[in-house]
PDB file of N, CA and C in Angstrom:
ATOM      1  N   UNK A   1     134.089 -67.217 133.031  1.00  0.00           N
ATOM      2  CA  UNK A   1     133.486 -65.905 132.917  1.00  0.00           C
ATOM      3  C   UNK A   1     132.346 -65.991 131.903  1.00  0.00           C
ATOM      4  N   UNK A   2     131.232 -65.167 132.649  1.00  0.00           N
ATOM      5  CA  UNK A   2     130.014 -65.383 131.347  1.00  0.00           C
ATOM      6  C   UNK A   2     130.179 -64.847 130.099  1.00  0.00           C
ATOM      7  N   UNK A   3     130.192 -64.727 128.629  1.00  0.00           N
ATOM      8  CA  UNK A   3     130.252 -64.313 127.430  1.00  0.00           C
ATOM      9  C   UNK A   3     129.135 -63.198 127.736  1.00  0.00           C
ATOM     10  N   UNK A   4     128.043 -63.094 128.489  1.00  0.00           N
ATOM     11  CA  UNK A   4     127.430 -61.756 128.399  1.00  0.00           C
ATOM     12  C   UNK A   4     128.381 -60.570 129.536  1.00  0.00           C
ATOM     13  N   UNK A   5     129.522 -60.901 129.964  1.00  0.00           N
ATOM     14  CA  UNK A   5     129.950 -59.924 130.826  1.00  0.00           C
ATOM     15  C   UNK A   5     131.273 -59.382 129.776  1.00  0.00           C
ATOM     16  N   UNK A   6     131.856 -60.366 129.166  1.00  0.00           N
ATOM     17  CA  UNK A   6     132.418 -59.737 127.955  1.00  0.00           C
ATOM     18  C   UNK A   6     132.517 -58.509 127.743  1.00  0.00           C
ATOM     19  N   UNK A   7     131.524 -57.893 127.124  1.00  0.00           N
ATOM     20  CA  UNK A   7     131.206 -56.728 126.471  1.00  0.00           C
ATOM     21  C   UNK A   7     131.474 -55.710 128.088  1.00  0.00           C
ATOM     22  N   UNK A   8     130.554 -56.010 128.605  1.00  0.00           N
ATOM     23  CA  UNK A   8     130.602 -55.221 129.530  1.00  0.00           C
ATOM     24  C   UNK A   8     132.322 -54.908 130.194  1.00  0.00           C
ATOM     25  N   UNK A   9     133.327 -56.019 130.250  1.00  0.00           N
ATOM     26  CA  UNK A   9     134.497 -55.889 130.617  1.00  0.00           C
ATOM     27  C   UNK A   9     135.560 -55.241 130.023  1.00  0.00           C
ATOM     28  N   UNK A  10     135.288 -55.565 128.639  1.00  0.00           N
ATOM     29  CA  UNK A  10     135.783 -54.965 127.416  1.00  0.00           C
ATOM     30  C   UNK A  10     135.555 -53.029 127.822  1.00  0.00           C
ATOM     31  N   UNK A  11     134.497 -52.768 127.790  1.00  0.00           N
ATOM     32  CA  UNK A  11     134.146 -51.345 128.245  1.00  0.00           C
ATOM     33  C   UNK A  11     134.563 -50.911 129.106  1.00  0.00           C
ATOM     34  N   UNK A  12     134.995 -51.753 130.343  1.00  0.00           N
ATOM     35  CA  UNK A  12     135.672 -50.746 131.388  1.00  0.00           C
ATOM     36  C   UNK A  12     136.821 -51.009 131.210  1.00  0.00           C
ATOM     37  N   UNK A  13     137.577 -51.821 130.716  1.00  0.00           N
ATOM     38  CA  UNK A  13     139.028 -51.769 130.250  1.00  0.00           C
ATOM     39  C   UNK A  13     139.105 -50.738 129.227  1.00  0.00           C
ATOM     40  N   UNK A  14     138.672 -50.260 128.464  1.00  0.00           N
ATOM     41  CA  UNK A  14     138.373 -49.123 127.642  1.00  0.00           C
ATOM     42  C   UNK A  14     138.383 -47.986 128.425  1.00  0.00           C
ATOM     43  N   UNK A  15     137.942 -47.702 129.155  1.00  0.00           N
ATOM     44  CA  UNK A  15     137.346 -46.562 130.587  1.00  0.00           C
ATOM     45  C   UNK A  15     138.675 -45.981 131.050  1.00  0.00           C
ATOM     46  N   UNK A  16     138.973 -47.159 131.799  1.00  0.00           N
ATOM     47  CA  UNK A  16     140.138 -47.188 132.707  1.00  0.00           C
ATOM     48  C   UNK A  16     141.165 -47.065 132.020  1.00  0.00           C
ATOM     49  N   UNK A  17     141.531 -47.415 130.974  1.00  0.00           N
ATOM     50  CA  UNK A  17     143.008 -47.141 129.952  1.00  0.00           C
ATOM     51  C   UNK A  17     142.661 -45.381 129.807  1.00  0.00           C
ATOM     52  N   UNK A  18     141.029 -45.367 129.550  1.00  0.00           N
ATOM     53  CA  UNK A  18     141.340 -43.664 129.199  1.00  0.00           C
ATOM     54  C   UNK A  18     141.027 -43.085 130.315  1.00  0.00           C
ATOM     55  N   UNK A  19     140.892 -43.401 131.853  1.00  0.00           N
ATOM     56  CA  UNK A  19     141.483 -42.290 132.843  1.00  0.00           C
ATOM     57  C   UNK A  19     140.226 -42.443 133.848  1.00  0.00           C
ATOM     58  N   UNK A  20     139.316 -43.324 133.501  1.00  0.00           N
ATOM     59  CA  UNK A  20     138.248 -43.403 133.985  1.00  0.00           C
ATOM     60  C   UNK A  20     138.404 -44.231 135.514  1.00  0.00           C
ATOM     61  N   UNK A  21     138.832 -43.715 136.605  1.00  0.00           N
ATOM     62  CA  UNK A  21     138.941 -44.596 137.898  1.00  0.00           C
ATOM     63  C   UNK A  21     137.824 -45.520 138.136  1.00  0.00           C
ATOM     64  N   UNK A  22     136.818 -45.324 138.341  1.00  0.00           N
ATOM     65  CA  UNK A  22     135.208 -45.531 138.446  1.00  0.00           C
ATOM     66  C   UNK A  22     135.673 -47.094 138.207  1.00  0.00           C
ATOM     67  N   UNK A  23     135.731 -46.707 136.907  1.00  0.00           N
ATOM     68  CA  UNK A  23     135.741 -48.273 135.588  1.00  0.00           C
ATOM     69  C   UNK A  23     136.541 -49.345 136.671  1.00  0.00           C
ATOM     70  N   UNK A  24     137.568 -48.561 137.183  1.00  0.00           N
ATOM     71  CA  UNK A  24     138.119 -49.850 137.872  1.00  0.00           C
ATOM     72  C   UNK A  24     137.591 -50.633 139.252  1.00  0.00           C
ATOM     73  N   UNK A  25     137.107 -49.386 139.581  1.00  0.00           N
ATOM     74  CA  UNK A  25     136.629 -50.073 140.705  1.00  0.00           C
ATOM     75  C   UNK A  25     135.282 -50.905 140.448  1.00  0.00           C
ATOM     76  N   UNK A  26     134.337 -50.711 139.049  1.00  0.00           N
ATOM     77  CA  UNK A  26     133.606 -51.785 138.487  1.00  0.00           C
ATOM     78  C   UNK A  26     134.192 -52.923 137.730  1.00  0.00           C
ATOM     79  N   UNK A  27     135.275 -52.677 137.668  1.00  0.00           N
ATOM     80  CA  UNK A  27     135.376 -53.984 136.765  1.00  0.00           C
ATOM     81  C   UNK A  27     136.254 -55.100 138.016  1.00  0.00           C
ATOM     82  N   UNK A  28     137.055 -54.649 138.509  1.00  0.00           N
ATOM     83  CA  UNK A  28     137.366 -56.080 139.594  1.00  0.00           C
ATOM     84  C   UNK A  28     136.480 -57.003 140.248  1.00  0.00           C
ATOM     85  N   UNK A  29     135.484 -56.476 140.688  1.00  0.00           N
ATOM     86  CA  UNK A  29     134.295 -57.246 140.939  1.00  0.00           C
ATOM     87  C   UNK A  29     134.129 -58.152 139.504  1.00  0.00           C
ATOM     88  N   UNK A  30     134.200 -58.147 138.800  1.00  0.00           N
ATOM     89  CA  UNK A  30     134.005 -58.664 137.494  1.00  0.00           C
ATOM     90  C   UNK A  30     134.842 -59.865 136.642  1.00  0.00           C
ATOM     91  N   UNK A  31     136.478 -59.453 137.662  1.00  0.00           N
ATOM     92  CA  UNK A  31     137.059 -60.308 136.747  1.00  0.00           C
ATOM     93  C   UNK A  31     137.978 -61.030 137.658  1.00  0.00           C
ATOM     94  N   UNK A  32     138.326 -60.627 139.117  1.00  0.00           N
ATOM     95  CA  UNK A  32     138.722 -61.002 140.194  1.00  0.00           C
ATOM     96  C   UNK A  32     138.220 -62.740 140.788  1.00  0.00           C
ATOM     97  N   UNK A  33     137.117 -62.994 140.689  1.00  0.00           N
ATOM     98  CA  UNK A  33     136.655 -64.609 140.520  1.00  0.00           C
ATOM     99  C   UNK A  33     137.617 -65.315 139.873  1.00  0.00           C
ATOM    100  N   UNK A  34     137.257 -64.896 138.300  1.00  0.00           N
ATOM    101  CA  UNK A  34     138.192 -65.691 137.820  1.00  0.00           C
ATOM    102  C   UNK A  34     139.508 -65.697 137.372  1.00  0.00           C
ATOM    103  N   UNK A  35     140.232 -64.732 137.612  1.00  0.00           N
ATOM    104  CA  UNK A  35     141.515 -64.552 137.890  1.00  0.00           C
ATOM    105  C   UNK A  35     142.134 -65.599 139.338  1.00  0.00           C
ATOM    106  N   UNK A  36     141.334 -65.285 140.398  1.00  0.00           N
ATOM    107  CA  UNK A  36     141.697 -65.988 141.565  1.00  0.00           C
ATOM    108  C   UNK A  36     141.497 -67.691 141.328  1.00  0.00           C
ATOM    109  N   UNK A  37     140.271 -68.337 139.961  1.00  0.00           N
ATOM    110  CA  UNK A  37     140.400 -69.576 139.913  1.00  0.00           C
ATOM    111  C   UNK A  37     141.530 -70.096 138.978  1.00  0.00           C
ATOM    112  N   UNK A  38     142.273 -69.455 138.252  1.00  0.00           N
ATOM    113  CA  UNK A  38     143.040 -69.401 137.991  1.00  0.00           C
ATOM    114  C   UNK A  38     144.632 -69.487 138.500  1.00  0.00           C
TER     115      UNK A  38
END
């Protein structure tokens, strides 16, 4: 995962803990790669 998406991931995990649906549906695109190389 790139260190500049970091921040950005960090924020929608922030989002989405506080109620924000949106956030989730931006952040899987995001972290789903590398979860799956995993």
């Amino acid at each position: 995962m790139a260190d500049q998406t970091q921040p950005e991931i960090t924020r929608l995990l922030l989002a989405w803990e506080g109620g924000d649906g949106e956030a989730f549906d931006k952040l899987i695109p995001l972290v789903y790669p590398e979860l799956r190389r995993l």
